[in-house]
C-alpha atoms as a PDB file:
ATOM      1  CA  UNK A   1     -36.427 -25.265  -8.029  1.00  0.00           C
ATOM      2  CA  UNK A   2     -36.241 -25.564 -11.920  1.00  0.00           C
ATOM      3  CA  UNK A   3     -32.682 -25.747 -13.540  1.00  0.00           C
ATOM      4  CA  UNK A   4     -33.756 -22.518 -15.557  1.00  0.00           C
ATOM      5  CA  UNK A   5     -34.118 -20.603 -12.374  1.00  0.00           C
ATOM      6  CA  UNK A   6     -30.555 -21.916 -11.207  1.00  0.00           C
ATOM      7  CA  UNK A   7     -28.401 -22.050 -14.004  1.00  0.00           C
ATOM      8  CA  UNK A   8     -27.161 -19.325 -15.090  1.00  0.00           C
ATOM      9  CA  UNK A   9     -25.927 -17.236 -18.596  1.00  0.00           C
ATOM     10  CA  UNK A  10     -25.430 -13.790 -19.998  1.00  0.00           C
ATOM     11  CA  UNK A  11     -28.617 -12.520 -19.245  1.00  0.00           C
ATOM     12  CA  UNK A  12     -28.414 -13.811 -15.563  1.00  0.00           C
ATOM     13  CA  UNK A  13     -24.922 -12.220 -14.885  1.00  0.00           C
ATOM     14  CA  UNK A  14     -26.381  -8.916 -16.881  1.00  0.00           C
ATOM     15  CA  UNK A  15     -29.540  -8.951 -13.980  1.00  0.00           C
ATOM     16  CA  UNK A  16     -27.431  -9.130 -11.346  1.00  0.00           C
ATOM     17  CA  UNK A  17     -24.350  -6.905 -12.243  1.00  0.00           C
ATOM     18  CA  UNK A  18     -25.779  -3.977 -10.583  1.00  0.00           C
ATOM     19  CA  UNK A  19     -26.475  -5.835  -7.442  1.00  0.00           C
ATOM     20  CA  UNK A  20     -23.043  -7.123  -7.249  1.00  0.00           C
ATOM     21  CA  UNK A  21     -21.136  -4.667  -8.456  1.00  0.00           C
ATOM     22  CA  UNK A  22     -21.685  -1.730  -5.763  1.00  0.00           C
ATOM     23  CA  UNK A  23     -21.054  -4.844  -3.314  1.00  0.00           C
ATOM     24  CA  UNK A  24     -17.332  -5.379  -4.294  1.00  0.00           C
ATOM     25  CA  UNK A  25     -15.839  -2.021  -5.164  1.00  0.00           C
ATOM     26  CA  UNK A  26     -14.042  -1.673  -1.654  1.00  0.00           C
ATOM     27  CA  UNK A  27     -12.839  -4.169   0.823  1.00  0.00           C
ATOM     28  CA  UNK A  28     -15.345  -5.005   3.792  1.00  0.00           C
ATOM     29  CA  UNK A  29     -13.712  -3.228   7.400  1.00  0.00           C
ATOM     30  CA  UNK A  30     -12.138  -6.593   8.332  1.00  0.00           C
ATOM     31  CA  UNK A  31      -9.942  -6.572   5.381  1.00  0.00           C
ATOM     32  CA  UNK A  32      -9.148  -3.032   5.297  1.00  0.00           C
ATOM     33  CA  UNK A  33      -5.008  -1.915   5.510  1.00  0.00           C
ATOM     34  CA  UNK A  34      -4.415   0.761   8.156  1.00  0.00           C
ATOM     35  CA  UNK A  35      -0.916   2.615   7.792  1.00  0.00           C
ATOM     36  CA  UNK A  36       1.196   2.569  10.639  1.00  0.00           C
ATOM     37  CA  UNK A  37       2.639   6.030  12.314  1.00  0.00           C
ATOM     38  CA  UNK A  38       5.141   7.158   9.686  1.00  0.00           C
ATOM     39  CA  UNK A  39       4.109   4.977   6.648  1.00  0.00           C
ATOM     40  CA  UNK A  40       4.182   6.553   3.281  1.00  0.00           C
ATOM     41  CA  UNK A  41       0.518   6.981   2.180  1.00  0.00           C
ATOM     42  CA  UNK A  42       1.099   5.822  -1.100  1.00  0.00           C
ATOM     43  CA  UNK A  43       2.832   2.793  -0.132  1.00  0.00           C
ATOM     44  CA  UNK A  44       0.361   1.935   2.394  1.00  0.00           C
ATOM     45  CA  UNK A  45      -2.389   2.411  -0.644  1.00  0.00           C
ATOM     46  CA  UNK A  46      -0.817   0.767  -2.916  1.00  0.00           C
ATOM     47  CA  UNK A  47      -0.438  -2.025   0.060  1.00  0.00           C
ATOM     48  CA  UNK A  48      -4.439  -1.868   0.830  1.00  0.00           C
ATOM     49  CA  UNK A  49      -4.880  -2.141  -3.101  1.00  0.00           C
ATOM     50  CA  UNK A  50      -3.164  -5.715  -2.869  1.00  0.00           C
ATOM     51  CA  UNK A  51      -5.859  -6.818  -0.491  1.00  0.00           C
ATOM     52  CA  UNK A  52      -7.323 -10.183  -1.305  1.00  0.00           C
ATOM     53  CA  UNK A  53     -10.771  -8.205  -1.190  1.00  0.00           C
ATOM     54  CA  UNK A  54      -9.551  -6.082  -4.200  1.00  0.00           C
ATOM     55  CA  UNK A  55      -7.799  -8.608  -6.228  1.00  0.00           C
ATOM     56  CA  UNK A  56     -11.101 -11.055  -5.900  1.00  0.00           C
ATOM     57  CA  UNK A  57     -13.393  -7.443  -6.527  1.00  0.00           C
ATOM     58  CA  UNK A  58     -11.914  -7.106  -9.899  1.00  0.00           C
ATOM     59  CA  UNK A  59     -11.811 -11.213 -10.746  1.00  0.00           C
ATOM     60  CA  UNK A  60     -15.138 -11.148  -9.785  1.00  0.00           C
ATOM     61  CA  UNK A  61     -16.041  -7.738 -11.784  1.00  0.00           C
ATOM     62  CA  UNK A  62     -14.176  -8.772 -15.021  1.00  0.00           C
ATOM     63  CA  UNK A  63     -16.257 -12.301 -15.019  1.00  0.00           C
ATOM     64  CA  UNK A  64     -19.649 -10.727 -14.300  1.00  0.00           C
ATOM     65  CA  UNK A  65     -18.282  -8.312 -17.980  1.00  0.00           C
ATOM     66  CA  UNK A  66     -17.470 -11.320 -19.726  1.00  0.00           C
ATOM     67  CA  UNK A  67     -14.160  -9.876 -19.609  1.00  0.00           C
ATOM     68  CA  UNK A  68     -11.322 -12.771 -20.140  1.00  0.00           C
ATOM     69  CA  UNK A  69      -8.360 -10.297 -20.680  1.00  0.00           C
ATOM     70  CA  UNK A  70      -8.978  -8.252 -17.648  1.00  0.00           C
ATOM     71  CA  UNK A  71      -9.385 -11.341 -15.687  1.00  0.00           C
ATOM     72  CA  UNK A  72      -6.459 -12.535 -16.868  1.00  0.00           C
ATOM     73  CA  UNK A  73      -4.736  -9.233 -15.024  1.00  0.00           C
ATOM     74  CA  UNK A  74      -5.242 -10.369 -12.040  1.00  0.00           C
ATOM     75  CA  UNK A  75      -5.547 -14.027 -11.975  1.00  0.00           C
ATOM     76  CA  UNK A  76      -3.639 -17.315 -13.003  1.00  0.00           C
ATOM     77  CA  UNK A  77      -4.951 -18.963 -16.258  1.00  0.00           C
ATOM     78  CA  UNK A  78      -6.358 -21.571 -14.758  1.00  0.00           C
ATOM     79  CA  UNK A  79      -8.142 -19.496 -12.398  1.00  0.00           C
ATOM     80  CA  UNK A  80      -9.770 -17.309 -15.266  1.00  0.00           C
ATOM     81  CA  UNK A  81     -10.970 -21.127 -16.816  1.00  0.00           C
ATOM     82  CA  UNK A  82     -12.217 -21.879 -14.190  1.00  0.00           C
ATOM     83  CA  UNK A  83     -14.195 -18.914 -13.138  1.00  0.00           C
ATOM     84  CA  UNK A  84     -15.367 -18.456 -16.611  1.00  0.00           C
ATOM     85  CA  UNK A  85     -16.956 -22.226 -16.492  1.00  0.00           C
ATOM     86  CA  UNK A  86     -19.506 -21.410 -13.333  1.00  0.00           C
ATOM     87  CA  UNK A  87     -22.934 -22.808 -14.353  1.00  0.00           C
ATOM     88  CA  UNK A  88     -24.932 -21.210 -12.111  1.00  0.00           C
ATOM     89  CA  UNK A  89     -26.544 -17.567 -12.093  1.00  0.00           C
ATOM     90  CA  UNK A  90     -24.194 -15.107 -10.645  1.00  0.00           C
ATOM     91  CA  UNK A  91     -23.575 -15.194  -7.212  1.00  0.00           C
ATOM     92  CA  UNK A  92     -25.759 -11.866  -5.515  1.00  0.00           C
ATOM     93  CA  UNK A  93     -23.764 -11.094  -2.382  1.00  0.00           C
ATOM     94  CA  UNK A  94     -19.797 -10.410  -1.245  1.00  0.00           C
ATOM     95  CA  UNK A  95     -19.075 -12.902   1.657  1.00  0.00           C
ATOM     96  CA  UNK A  96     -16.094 -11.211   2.893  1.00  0.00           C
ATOM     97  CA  UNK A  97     -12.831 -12.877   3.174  1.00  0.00           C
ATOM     98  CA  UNK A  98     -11.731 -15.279   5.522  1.00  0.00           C
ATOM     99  CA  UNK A  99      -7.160 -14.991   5.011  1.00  0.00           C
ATOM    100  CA  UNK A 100      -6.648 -14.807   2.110  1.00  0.00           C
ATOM    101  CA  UNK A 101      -9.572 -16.819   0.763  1.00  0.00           C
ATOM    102  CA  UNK A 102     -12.898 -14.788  -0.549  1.00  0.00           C
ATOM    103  CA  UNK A 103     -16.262 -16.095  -1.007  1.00  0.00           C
ATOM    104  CA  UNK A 104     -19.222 -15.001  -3.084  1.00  0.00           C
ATOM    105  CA  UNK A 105     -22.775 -16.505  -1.974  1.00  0.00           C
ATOM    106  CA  UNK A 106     -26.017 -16.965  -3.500  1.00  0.00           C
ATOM    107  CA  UNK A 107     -28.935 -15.675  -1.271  1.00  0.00           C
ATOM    108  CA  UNK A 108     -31.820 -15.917  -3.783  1.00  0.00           C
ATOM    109  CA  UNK A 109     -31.259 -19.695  -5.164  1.00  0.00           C
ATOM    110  CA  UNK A 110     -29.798 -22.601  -3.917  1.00  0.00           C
ATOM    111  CA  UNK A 111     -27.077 -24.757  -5.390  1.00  0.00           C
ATOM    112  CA  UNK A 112     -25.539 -27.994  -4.687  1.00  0.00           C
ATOM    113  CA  UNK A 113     -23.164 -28.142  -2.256  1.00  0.00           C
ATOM    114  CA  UNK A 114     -22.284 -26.253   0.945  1.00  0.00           C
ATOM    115  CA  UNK A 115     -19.625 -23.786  -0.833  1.00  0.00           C
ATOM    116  CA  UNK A 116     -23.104 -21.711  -2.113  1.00  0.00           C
ATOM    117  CA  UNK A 117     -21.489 -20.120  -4.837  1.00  0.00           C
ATOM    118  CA  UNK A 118     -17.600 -19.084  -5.347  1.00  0.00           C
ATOM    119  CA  UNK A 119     -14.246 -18.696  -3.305  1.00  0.00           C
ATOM    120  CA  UNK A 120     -11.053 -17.534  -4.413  1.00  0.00           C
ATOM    121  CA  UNK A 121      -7.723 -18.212  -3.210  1.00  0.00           C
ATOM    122  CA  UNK A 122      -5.551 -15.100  -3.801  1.00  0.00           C
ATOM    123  CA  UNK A 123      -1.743 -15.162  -3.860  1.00  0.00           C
ATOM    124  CA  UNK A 124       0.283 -11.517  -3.913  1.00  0.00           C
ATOM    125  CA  UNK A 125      -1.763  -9.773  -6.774  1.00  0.00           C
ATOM    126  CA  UNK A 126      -3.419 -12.550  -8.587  1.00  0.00           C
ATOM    127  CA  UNK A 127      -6.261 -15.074  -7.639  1.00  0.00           C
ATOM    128  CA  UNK A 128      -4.415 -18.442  -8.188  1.00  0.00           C
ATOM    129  CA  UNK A 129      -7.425 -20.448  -7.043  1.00  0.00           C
ATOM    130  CA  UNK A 130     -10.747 -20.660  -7.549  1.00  0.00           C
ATOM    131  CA  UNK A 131     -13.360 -22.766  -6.304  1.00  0.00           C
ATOM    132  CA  UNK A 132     -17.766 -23.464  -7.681  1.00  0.00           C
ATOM    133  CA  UNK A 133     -20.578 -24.927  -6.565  1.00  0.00           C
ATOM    134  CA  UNK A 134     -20.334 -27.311  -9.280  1.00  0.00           C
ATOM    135  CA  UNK A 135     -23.985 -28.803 -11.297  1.00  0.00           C
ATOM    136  CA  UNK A 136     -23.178 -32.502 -10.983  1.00  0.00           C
ATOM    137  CA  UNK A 137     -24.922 -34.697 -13.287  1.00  0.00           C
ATOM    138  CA  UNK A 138     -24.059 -38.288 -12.034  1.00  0.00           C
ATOM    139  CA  UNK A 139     -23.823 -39.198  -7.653  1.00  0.00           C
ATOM    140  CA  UNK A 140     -20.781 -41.238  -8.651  1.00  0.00           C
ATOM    141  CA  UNK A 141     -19.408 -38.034  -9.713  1.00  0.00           C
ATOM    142  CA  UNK A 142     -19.676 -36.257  -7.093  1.00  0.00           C
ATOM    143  CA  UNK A 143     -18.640 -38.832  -4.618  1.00  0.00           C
ATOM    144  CA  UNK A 144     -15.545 -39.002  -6.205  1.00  0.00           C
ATOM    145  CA  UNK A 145     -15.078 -35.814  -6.318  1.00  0.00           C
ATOM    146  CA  UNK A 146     -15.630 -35.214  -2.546  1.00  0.00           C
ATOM    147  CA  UNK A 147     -13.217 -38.573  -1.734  1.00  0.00           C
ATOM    148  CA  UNK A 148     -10.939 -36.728  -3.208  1.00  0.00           C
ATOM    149  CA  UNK A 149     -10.934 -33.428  -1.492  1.00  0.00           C
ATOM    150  CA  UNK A 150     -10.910 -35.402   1.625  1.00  0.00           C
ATOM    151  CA  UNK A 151      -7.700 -37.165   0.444  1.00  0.00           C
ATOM    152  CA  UNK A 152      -5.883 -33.547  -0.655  1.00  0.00           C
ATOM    153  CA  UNK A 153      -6.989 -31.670   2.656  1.00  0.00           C
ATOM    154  CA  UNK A 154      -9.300 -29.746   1.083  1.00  0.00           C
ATOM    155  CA  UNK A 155     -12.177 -28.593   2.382  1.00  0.00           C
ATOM    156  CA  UNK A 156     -13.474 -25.871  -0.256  1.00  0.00           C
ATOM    157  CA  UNK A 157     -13.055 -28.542  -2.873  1.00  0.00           C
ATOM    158  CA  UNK A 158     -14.921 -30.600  -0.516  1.00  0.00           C
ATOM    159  CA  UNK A 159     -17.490 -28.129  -0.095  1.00  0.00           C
ATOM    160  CA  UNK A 160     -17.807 -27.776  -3.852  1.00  0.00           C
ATOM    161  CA  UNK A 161     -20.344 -30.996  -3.855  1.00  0.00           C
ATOM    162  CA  UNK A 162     -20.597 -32.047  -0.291  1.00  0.00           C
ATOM    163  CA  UNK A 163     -23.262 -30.415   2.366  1.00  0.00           C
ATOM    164  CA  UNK A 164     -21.315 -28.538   5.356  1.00  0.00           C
ATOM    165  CA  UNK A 165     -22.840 -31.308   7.552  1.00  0.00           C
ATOM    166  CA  UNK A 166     -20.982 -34.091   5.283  1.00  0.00           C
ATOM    167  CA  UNK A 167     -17.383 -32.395   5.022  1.00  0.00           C
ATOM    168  CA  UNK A 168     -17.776 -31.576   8.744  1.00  0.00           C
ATOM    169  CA  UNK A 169     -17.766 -35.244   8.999  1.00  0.00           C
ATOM    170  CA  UNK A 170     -15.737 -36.237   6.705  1.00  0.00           C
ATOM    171  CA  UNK A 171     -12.681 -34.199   7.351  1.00  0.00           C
ATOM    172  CA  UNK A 172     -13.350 -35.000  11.292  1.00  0.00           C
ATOM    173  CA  UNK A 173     -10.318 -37.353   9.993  1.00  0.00           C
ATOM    174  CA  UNK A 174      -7.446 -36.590   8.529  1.00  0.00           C
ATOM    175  CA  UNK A 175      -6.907 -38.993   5.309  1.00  0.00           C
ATOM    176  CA  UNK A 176      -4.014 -41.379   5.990  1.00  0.00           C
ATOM    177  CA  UNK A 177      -1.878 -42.009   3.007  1.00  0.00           C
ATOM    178  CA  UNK A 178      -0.130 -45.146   5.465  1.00  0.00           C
ATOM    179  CA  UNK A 179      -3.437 -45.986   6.685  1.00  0.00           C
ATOM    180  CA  UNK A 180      -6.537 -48.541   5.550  1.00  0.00           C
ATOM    181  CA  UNK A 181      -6.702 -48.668   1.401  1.00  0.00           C
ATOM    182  CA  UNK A 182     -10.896 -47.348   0.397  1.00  0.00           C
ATOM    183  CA  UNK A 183     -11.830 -48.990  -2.521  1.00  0.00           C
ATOM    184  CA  UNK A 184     -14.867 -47.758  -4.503  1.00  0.00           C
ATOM    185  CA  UNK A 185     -17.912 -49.760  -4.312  1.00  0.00           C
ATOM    186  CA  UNK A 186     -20.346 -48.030  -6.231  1.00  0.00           C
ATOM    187  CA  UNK A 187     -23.376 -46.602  -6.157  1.00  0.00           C
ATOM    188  CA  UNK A 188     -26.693 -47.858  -4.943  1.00  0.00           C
ATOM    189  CA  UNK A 189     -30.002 -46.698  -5.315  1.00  0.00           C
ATOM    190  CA  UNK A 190     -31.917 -45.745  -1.065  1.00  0.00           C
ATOM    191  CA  UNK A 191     -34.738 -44.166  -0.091  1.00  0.00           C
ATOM    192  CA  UNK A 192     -34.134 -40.657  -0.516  1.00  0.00           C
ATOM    193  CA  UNK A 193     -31.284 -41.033  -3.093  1.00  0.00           C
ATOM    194  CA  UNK A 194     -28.254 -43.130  -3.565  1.00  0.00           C
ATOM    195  CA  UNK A 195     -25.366 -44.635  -1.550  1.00  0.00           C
ATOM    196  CA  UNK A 196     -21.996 -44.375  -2.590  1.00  0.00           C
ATOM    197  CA  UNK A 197     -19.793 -46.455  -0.550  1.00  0.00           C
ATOM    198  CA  UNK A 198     -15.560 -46.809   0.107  1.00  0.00           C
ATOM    199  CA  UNK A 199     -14.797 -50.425   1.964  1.00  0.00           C
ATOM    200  CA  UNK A 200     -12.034 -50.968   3.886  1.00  0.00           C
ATOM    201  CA  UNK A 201     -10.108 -53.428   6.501  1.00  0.00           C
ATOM    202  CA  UNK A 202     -12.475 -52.935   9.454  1.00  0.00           C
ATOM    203  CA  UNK A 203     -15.282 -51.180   7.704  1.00  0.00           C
ATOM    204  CA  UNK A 204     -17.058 -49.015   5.297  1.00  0.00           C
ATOM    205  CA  UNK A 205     -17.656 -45.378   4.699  1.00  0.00           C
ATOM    206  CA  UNK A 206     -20.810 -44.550   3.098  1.00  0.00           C
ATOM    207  CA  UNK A 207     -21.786 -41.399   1.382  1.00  0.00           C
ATOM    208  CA  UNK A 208     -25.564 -40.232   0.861  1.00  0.00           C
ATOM    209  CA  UNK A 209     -26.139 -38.244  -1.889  1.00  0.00           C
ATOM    210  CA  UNK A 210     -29.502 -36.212  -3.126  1.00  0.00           C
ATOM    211  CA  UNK A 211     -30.325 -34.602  -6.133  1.00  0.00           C
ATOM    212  CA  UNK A 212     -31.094 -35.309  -9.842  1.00  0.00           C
ATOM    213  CA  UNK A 213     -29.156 -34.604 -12.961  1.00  0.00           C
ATOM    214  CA  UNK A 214     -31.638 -31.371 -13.977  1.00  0.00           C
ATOM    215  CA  UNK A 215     -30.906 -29.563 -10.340  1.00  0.00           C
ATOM    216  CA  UNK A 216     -27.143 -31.620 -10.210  1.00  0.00           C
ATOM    217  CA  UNK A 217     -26.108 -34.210  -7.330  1.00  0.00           C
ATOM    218  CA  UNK A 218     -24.195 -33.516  -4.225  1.00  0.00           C
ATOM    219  CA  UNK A 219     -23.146 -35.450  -0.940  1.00  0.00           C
ATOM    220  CA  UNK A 220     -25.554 -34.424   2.264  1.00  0.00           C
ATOM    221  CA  UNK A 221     -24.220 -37.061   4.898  1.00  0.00           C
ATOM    222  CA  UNK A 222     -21.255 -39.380   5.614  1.00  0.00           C
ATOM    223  CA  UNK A 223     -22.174 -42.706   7.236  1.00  0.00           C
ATOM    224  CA  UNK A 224     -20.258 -45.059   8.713  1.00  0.00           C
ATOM    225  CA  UNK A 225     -20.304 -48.920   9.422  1.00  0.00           C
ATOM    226  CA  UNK A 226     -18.002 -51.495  11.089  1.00  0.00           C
ATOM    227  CA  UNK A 227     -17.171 -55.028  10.656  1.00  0.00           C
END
């Protein structure tokens, strides 16, 4: 896969507009409001409206326009950065939400990462969060990136550059702020790729990442070893 099928621009979000578009005007069934016996309708509407399915619909709509001030309606300015700074094609399919977190995914291309395109974190009315599949040009980089995830609690940062596989293992353990100090080692040149390793008192976690800088880097396995 080339970088100029993946990467995206305003021609790319243009093509798939229509797709995406019909797939985020309503909420999927799951996320639907029902009113209670003797609710106001409007109130329970104007409830349903608030749905994180809505709020992410019209994030999601205003990006795929190019349009920063009715993004900015309905989500946090960092949120609208953020969004606005995807470098991939637009995502092609509404994943539903999951809470109150909703996730676009590509089906057509594949990115880096296990997150496969875009989730949203949506507070009240607004999206206050909002996570990529991010085009990472150095391993370092993304190992880093995933260490630190780990060390938040964060699993769709996490998922941002690591495989599912290697945040499944990863977050198997909680970080430990009073535990074992990781220190950076580097990384190494293997087989497939390159090993980017933490050591610690009693060990060493390694983490495997593939890639290149054209089609970006992410991690696909956490390894262990022991003294």
């Amino acid at each position: 896969m080339s970088r100029r099928l993946v990467l995206g621009g305003g021609a790319a979000l243009a093509a798939t507009a229509a797709l995406t578009l019909g797939l985020t005007t309503a909420a999927p069934a799951s996320a639907r409001t029902t009113a209670p016996a003797g609710t106001d309708a409007s109130a329970s509407a104007g409830t349903a409206a608030q749905a994180p399915a809505g709020t992410a619909g019209k994030l999601f709509r205003a990006w795929l326009a190019g349009d920063r001030a009715a993004a900015a309606r309905v989500a946090t300015p960092a949120a609208v950065n953020t969004i606005f700074s995807y470098a991939f094609r637009a995502p092609d399919r509404f994943d539903g939400c999951s809470g109150n977190v909703c996730r676009y995914v590509h089906t057509s291309v594949r990115v880096p990462g296990g997150l496969n395109g875009i989730a949203m974190t949506v507070t009240g009315s607004k999206v206050t969060k909002v996570y990529l599949s991010r085009h990472v040009e150095r391993p370092a980089a993304a190992a880093t990136h995933l260490f630190a995830a780990w060390k938040r609690g964060d699993r769709y940062a996490g998922l941002e550059v690591g495989a599912e596989a290697a945040v499944r293992t990863l977050f198997r353990v909680r970080y430990d702020p009073r535990g074992v100090t990781h220190h950076f080692q580097g990384c190494s040149k293997e087989p497939k790729g390159y090993a980017c390793a933490w050591s610690y008192d009693g060990g060493a976690m390694i983490m495997h990442v593939r890639g290149s800088k054209a089609t970006g880097y992410d991690v696909r396995s956490v390894t262990y070893l022991a003294d």
